[in-house]
Protein backbone atom coordinates (compact mmCIF):
# COMPACT_ATOMS: atom_id res chain seq x y z
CA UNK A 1 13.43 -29.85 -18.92
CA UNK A 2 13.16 -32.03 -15.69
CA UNK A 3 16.31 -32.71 -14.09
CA UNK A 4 17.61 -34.69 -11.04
CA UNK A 5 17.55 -32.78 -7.68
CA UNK A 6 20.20 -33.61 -5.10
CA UNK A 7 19.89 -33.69 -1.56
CA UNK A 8 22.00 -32.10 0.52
CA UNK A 9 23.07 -33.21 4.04
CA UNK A 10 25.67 -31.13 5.75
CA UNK A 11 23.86 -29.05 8.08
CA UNK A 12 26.62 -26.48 9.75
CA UNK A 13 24.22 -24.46 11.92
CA UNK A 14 20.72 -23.45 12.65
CA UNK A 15 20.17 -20.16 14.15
CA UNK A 16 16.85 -18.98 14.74
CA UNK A 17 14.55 -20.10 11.56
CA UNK A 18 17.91 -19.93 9.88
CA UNK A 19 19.54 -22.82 9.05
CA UNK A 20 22.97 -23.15 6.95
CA UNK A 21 24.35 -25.30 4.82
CA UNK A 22 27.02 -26.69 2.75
CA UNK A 23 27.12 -26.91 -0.94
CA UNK A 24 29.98 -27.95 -2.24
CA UNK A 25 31.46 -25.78 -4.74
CA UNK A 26 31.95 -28.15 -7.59
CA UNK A 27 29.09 -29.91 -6.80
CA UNK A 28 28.54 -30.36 -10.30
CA UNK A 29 25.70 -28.90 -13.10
CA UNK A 30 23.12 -30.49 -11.36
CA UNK A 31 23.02 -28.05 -8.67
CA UNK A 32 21.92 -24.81 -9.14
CA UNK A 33 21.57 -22.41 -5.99
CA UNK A 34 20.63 -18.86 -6.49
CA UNK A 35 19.48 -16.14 -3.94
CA UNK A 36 16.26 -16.09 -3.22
CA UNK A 37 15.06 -19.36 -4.62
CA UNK A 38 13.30 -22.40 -2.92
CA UNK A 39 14.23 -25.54 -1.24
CA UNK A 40 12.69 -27.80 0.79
CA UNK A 41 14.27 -29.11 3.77
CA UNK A 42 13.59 -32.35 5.03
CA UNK A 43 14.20 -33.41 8.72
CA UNK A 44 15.11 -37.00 10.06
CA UNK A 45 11.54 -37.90 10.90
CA UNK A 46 10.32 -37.31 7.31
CA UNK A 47 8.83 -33.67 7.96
CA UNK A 48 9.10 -31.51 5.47
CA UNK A 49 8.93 -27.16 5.17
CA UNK A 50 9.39 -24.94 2.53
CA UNK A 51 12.38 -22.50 2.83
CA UNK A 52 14.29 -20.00 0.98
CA UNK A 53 17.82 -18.91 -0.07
CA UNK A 54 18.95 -15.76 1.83
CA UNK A 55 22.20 -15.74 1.69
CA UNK A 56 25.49 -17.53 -0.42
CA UNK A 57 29.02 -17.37 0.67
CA UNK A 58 30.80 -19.35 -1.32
CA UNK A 59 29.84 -23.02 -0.39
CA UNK A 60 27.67 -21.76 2.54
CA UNK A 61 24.28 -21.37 1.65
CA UNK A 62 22.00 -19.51 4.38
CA UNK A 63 18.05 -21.13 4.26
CA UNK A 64 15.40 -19.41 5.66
CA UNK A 65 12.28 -21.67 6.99
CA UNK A 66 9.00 -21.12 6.52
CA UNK A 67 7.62 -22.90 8.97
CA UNK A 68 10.56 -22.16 11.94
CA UNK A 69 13.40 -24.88 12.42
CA UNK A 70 11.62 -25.98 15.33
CA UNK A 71 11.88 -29.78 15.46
CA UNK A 72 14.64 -29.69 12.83
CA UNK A 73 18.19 -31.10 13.61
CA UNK A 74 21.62 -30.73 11.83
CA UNK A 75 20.25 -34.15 10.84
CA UNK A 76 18.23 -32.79 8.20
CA UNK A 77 18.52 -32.12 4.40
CA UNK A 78 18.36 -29.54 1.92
CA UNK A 79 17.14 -29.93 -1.89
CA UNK A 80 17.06 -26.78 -4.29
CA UNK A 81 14.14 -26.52 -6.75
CA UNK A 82 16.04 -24.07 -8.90
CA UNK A 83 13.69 -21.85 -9.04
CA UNK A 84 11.99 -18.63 -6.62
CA UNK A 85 8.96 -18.60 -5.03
CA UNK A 86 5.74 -18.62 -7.38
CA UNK A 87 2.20 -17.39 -7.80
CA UNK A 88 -0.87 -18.46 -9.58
CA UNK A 89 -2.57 -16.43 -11.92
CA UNK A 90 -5.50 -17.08 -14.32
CA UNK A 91 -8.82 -15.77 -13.94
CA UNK A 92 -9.71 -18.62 -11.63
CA UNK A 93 -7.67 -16.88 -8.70
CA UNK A 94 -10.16 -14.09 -8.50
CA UNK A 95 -12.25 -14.00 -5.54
CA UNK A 96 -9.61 -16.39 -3.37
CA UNK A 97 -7.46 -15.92 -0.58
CA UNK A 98 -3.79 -16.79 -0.48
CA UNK A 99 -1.35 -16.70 2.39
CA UNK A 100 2.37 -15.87 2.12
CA UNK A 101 2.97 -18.98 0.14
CA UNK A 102 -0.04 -18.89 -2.23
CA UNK A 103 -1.60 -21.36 -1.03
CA UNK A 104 -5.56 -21.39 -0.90
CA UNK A 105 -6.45 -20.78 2.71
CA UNK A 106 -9.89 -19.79 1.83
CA UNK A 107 -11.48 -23.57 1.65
CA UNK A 108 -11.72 -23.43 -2.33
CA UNK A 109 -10.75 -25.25 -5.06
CA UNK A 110 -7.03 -26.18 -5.53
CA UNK A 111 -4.94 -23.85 -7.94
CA UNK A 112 -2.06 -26.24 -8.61
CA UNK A 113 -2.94 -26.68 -12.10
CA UNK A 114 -3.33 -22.98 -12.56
CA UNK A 115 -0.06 -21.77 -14.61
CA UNK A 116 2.48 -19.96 -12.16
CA UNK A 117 4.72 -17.26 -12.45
CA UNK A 118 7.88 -16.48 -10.61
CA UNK A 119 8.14 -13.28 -8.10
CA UNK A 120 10.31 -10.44 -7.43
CA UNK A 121 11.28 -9.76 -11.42
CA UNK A 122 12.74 -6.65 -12.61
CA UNK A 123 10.95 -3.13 -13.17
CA UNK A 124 9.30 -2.46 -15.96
CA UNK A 125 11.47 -0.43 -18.77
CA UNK A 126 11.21 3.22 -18.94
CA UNK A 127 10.36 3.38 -22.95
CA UNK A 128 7.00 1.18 -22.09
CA UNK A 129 5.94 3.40 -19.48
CA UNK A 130 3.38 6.42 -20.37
CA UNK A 131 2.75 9.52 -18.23
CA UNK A 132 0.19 9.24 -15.83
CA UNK A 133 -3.09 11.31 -16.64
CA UNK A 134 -6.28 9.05 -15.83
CA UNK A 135 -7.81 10.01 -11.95
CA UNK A 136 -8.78 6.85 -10.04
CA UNK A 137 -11.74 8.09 -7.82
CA UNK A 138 -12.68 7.04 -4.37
CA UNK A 139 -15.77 9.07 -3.48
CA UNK A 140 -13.41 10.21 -0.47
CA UNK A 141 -13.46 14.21 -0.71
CA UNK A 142 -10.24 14.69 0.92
CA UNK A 143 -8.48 12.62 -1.69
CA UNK A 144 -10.73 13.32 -4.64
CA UNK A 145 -10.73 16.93 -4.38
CA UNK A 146 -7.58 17.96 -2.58
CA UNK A 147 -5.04 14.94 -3.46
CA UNK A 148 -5.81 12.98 -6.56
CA UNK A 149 -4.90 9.69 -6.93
CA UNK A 150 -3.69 8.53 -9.99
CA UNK A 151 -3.72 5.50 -11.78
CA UNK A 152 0.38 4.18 -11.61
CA UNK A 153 0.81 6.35 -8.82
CA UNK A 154 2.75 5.16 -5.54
CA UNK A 155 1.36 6.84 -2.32
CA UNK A 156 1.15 5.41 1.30
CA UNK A 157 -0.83 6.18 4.40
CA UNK A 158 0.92 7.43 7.03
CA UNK A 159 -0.35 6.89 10.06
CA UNK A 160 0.10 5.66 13.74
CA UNK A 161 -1.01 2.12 15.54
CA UNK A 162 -4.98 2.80 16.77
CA UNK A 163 -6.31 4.61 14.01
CA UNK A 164 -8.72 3.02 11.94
CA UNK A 165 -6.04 3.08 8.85
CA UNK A 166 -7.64 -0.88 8.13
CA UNK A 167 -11.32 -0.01 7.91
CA UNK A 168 -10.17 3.43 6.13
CA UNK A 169 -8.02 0.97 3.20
CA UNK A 170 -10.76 -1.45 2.61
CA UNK A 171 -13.16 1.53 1.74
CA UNK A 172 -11.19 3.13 -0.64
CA UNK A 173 -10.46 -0.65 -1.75
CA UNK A 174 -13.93 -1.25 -2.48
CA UNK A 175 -15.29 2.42 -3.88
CA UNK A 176 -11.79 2.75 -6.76
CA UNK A 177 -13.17 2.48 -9.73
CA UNK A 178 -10.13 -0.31 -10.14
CA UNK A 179 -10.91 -3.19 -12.89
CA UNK A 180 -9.15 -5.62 -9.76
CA UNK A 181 -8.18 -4.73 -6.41
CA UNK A 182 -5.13 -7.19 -5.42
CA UNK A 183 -4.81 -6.74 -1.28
CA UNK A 184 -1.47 -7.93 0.50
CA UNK A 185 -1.89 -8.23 4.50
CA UNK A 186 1.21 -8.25 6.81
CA UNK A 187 1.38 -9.22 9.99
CA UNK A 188 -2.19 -8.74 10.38
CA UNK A 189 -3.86 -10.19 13.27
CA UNK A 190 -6.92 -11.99 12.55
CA UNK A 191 -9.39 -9.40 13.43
CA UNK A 192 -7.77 -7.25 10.78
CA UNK A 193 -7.60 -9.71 8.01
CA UNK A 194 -11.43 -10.47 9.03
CA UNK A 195 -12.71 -6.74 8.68
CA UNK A 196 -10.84 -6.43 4.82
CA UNK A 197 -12.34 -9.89 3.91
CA UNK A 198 -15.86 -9.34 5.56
CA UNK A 199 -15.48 -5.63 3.97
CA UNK A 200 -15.08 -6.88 0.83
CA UNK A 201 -17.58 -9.95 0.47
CA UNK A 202 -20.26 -7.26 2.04
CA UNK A 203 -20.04 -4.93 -0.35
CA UNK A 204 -20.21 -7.37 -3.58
CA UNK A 205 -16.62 -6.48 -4.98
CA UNK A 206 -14.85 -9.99 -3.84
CA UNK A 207 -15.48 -11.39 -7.46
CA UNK A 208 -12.93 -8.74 -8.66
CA UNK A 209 -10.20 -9.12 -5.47
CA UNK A 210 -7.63 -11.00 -5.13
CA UNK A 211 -5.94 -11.56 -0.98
CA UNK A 212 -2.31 -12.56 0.36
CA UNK A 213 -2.51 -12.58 3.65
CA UNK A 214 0.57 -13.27 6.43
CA UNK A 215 -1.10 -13.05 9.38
CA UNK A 216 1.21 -12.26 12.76
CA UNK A 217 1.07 -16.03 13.99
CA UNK A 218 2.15 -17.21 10.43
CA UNK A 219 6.13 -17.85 9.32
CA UNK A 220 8.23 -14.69 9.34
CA UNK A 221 9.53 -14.97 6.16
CA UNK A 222 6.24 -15.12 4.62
CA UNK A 223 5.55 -11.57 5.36
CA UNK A 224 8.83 -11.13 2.98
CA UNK A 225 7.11 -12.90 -0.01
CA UNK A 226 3.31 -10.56 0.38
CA UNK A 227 3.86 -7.67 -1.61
CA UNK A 228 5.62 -9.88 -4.27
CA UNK A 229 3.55 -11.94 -4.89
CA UNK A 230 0.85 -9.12 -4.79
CA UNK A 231 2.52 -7.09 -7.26
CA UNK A 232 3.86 -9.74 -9.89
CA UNK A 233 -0.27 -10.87 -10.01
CA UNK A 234 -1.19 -7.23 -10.17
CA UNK A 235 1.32 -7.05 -13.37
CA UNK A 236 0.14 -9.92 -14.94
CA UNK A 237 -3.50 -8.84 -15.30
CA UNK A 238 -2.23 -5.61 -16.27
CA UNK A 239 -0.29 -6.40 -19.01
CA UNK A 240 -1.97 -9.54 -20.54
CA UNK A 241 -5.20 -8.53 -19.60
CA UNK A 242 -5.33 -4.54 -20.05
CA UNK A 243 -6.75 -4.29 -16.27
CA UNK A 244 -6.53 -1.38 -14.00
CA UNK A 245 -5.16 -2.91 -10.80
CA UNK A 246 -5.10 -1.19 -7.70
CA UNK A 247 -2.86 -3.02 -4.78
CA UNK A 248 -3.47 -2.68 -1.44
CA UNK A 249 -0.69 -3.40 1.14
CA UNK A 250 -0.62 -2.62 4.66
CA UNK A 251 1.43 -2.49 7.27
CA UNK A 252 4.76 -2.00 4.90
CA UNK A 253 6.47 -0.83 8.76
CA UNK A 254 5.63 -4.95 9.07
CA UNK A 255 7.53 -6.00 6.15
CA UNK A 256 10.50 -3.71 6.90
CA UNK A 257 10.37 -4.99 10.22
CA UNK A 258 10.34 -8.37 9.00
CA UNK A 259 13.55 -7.81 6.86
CA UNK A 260 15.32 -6.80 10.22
CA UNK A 261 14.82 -9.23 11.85
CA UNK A 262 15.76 -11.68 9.10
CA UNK A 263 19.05 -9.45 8.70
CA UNK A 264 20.20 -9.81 12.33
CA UNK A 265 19.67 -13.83 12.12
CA UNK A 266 22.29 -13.03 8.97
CA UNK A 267 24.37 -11.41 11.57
CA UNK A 268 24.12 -8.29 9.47
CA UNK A 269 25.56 -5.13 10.85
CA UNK A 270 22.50 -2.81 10.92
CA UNK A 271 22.31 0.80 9.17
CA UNK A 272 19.44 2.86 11.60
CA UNK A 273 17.88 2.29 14.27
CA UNK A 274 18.17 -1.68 13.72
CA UNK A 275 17.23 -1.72 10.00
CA UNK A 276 19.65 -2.94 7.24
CA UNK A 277 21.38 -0.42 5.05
CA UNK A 278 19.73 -2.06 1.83
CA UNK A 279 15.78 -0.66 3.39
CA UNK A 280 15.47 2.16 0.85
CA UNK A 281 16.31 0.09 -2.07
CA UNK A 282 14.19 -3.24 -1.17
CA UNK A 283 11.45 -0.48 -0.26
CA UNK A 284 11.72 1.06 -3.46
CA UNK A 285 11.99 -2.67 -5.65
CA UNK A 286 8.30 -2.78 -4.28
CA UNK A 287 7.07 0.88 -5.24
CA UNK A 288 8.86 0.75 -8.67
CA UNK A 289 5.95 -1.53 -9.97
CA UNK A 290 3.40 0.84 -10.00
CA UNK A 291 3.44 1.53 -13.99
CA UNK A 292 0.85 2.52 -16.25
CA UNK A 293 1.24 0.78 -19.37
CA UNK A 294 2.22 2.13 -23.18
CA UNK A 295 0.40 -1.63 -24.16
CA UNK A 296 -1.95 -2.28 -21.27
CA UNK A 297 -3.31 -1.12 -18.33
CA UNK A 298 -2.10 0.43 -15.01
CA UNK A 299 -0.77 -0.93 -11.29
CA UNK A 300 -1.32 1.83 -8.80
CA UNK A 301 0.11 1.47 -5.19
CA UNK A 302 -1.28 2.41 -2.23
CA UNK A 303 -0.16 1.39 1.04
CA UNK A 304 -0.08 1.86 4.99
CA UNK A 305 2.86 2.72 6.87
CA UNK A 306 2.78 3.17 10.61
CA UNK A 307 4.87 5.54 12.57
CA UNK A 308 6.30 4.39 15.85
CA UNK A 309 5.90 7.05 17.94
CA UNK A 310 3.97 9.08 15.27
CA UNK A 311 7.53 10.27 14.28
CA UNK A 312 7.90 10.53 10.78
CA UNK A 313 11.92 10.53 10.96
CA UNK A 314 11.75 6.85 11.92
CA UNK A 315 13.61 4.98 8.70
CA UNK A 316 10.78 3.68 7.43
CA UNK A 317 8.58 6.28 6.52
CA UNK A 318 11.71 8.41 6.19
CA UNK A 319 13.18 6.54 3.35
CA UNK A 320 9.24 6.03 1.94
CA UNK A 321 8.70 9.56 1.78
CA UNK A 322 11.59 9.52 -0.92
CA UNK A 323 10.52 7.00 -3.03
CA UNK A 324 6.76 8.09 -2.97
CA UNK A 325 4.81 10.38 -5.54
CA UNK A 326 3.18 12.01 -1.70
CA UNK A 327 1.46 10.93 1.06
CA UNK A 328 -1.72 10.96 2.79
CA UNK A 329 -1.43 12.05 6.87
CA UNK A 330 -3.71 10.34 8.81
CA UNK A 331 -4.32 11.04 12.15
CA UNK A 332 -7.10 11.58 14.48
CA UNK A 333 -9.67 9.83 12.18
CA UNK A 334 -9.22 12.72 10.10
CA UNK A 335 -7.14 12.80 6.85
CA UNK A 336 -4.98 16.14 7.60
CA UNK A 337 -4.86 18.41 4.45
CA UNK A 338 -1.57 20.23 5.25
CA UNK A 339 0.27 16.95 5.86
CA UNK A 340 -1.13 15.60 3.08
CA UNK A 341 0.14 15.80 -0.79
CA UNK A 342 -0.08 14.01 -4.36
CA UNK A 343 2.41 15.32 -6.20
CA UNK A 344 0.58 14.07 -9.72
CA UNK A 345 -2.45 15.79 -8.88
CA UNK A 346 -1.82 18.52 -11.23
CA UNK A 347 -1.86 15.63 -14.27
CA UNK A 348 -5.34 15.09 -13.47
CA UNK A 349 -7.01 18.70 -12.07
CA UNK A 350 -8.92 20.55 -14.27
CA UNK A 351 -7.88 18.28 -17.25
CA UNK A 352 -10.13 15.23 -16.32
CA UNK A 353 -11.98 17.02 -13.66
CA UNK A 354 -14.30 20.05 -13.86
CA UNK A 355 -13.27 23.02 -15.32
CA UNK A 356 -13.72 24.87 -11.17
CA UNK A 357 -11.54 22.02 -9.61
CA UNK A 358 -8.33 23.94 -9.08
CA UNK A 359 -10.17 26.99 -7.76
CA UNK A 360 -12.28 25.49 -5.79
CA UNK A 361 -9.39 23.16 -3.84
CA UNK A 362 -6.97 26.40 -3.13
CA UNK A 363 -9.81 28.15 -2.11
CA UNK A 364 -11.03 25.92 0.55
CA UNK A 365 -7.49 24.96 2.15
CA UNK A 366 -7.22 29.05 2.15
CA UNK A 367 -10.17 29.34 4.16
CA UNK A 368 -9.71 26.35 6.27
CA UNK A 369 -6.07 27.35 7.25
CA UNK A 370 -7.58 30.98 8.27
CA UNK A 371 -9.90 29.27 10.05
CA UNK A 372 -7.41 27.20 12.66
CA UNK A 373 -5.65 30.55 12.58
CA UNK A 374 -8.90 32.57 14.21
CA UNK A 375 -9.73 28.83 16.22
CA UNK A 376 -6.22 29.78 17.89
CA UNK A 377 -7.17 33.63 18.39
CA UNK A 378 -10.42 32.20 19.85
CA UNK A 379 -8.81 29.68 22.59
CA UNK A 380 -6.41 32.45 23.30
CA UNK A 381 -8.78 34.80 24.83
CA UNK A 382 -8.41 37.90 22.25
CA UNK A 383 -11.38 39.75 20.07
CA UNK A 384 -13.14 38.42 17.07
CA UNK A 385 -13.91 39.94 13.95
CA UNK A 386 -16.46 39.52 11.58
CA UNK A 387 -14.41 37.76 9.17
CA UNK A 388 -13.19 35.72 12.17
CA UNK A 389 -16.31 34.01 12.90
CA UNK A 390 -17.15 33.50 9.06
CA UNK A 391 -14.04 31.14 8.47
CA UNK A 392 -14.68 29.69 11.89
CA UNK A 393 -18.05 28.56 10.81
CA UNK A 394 -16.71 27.54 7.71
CA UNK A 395 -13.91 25.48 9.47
CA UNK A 396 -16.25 23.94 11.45
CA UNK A 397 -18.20 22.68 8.70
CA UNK A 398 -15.32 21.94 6.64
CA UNK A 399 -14.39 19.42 9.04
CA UNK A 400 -17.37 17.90 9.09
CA UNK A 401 -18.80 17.30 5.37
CA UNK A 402 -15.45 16.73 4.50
CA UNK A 403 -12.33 15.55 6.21
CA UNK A 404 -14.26 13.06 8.52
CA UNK A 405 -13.18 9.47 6.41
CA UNK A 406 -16.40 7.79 6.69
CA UNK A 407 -17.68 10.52 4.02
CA UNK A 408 -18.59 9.25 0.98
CA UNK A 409 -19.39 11.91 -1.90
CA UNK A 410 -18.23 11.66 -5.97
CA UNK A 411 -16.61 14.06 -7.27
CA UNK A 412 -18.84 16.45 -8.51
CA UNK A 413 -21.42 16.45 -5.66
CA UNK A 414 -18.22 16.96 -3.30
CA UNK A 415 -17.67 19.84 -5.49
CA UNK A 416 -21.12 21.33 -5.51
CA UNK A 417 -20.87 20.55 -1.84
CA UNK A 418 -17.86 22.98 -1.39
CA UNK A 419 -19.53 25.64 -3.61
CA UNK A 420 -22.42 25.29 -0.79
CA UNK A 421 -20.38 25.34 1.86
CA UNK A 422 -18.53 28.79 0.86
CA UNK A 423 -22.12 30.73 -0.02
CA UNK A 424 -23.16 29.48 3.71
CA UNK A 425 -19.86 31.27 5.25
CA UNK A 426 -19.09 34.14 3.10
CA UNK A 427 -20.37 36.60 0.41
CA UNK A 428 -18.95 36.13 -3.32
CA UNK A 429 -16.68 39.04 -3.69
CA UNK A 430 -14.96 37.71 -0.82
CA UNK A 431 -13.82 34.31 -2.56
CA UNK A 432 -11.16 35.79 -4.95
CA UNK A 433 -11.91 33.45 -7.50
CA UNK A 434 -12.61 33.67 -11.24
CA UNK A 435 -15.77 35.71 -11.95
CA UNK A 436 -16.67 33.36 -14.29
CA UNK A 437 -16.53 30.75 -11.86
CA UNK A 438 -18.38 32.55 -9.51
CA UNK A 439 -21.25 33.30 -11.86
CA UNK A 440 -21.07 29.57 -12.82
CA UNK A 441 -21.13 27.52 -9.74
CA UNK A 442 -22.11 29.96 -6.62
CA UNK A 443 -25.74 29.13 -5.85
CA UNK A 444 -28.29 31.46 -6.77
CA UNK A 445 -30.20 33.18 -4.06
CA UNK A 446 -27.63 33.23 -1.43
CA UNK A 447 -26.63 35.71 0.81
CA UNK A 448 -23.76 34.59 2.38
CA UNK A 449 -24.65 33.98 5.73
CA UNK A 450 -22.42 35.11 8.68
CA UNK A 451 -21.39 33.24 11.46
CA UNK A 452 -21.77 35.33 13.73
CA UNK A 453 -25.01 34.29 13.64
């Protein structure tokens, strides 16, 4: 039902992109204000910006503006569209590019006639949820082997500013065996946002992804809006559609940063370290959408988060490591198996994976952590045994078919792999595995080379 939309003109103050103003509380039924819907402000030159409702006290009604207040005077007015921000979705948005507002940015066709569909709703209901127990591979051996990801799970990436976390994201992005890969970019600088979109139009897979992007020069409060908008078109497709979405989002340290800084324009008092006391629960709004589906498909999550200082105490990964089913470490290029965990692996090991999967993971992260111990015996000046330079051959090679992130191996071959890698390092009585397994998978014909070769 279309109704009459009143402007409002009493401007009371305009701090930063913030701008306040009054609403009168019997304004009448005409008006409806509600947090976190749109307006559009209007300034005395005819300009208009988008903004959004951030804060009501009483008949004060705190706007935040897209587009900055720059150029905007307690001149201008305010009109509520009674509604929150929106996104597009129909089959037609697959393959665009959207910034923070949903608009195209790409150069295509316009998507205003495309139904939209409000952001930011509730989490889905615990009866319509199933337990997770389908693998979503990635051909990358340290996370198909070692740390499963699952379809509904919630995981991030921790790692630290200078790592190639970006390049690492879109590869996994384009190698999940996901139905649609939604990506939301914050903050990204354009060099960024050009390596995911060339990424993804290189390797064929752009028909099946869909991009938000807030880019660092674009409005603040966009960044806000990414992983909403993200996430309510991931649910969409999985629920009316039966599609297995995966969503990208990176850098969620961005977005929490982004929510500070609109707090302190609020003249919020601040909780830790300058973030609000609300982060964990507007962190975890976000991560509570991953959901696979009684009576559809799945949204998995996975996401970056940066550590300032590589510390993981700061709040943000702090309060993410709570929320989280795990975390993958990166650091050093390298995707560090001790610092690393996926705590639904087990749903997935051995049930939907082969039969020597389990085995063959705790085996290898044995090995591998004996090796770093005799690596430390080694740079420490004392003897070496035997045994010592067999795991330090293995660790060596370890390192290299595996943990380096530009390898690309399914799951099976990564397996047969680490069956290869053992007979080259050690003999099989020395695995303490299954004798079945052993008879099963170690190759025929080998001796077990030392390294002391």
């Amino acid at each position: 039902m279309t109704r009459d939309l009143i402007k409002y003109s009493r401007v009371l103050e305009i701090v930063g992109d913030t701008l306040k103003v009054h609403v009168p509380e019997n304004a009448g039924k005409n008006t409806v204000v509600r947090f976190g819907d749109l307006a559009v402000v209007e300034s005395v030159d005819g300009a208009t910006s988008l903004a959004q409702v951030i804060n009501i006290n009483r008949d004060v009604v705190s706007l935040q503006v897209f587009s900055g207040t720059k150029g905007i005077s307690t001149g201008a007015t305010a009109t509520f569209l009674g509604h929150p921000m929106q996104t597009p979705y129909s089959g037609n948005i697959l393959g665009r590019v959207f910034d923070g507002a949903g608009t195209p940015i790409d150069g295509g066709p316009d998507v205003s006639s495309e139904p939209r569909y409000n952001i930011g709703g509730p989490s889905v209901n615990p009866s319509e949820r199933t337990v997770p127990r389908k693998m979503i591979r990635t051909d990358v051996p340290m996370i198909d082997i070692f740390n499963c990801l699952v379809e509904s799970q919630k995981i991030p990436i921790f790692s630290v500013s200078g790592e190639p976390f970006n390049p690492f994201l879109a590869r996994i992005g384009i190698q999940a065996d996901a139905d649609i890969v939604v990506f939301g970019g914050m903050g990204l600088i354009f060099d960024d946002y050009y390596i995911f979109r060339q990424s993804f139009e290189d390797a064929g897979v752009f028909s099946r992804t869909i991009m938000f992007v807030n880019q660092a020069s674009d409005p603040l409060v966009e960044r806000l809006l990414v992983p909403d908008m993200a996430l309510a078109v991931a649910e969409k497709f999985a629920v009316e559609e039966g599609k297995r979405v995966l969503v990208l989002l990176t850098d969620m340290t961005a977005y929490a940063d982004a929510m500070k800084e609109v707090g302190i324009s609020q003249e919020r008092v601040p909780s830790n370290r300058g973030y609000m006391g609300d982060l964990y629960s507007q962190l975890a709004r976000r991560y509570e959408k991953a959901c696979d589906y009684a009576k559809g498909g799945s949204v998995t999550i996975l996401s970056v988060t940066t550590m300032p200082g590589n510390d993981v105490t700061h709040p943000v990964p702090d309060n993410t490591g709570y929320i989280t089913e795990g975390q993958f470490y990166l650091h050093s290029g390298v995707i560090d198996p001790f610092g690393s965990l996926s705590r639904l692996k087990q749903n997935v090991i051995g049930k939907v994976t082969r039969e020597d999967h389990s085995q063959i993971m705790n085996t290898m992260i044995r090995f591998y952590s004996e090796a770093r111990d005799a690596a430390q015996k080694q740079a420490m000046a004392f003897e070496l045994s035997d045994y010592d330079m067999q795991v330090l051959k293995f660790g060596e090679l370890f390192r290299k078919r595996f943990m380096d992130i530009n390898v690309s191996i399914p799951l099976e071959e990564a397996l047969d792999l680490c069956w290869t890698t053992l007979a080259e390092c050690f003999e099989p009585e020395q695995l303490l595995m299954k004798q079945n397994l052993v008879d099963t998978y170690f190759p025929k014909g080998s001796d077990g080379a030392v390294a002391a070769e």
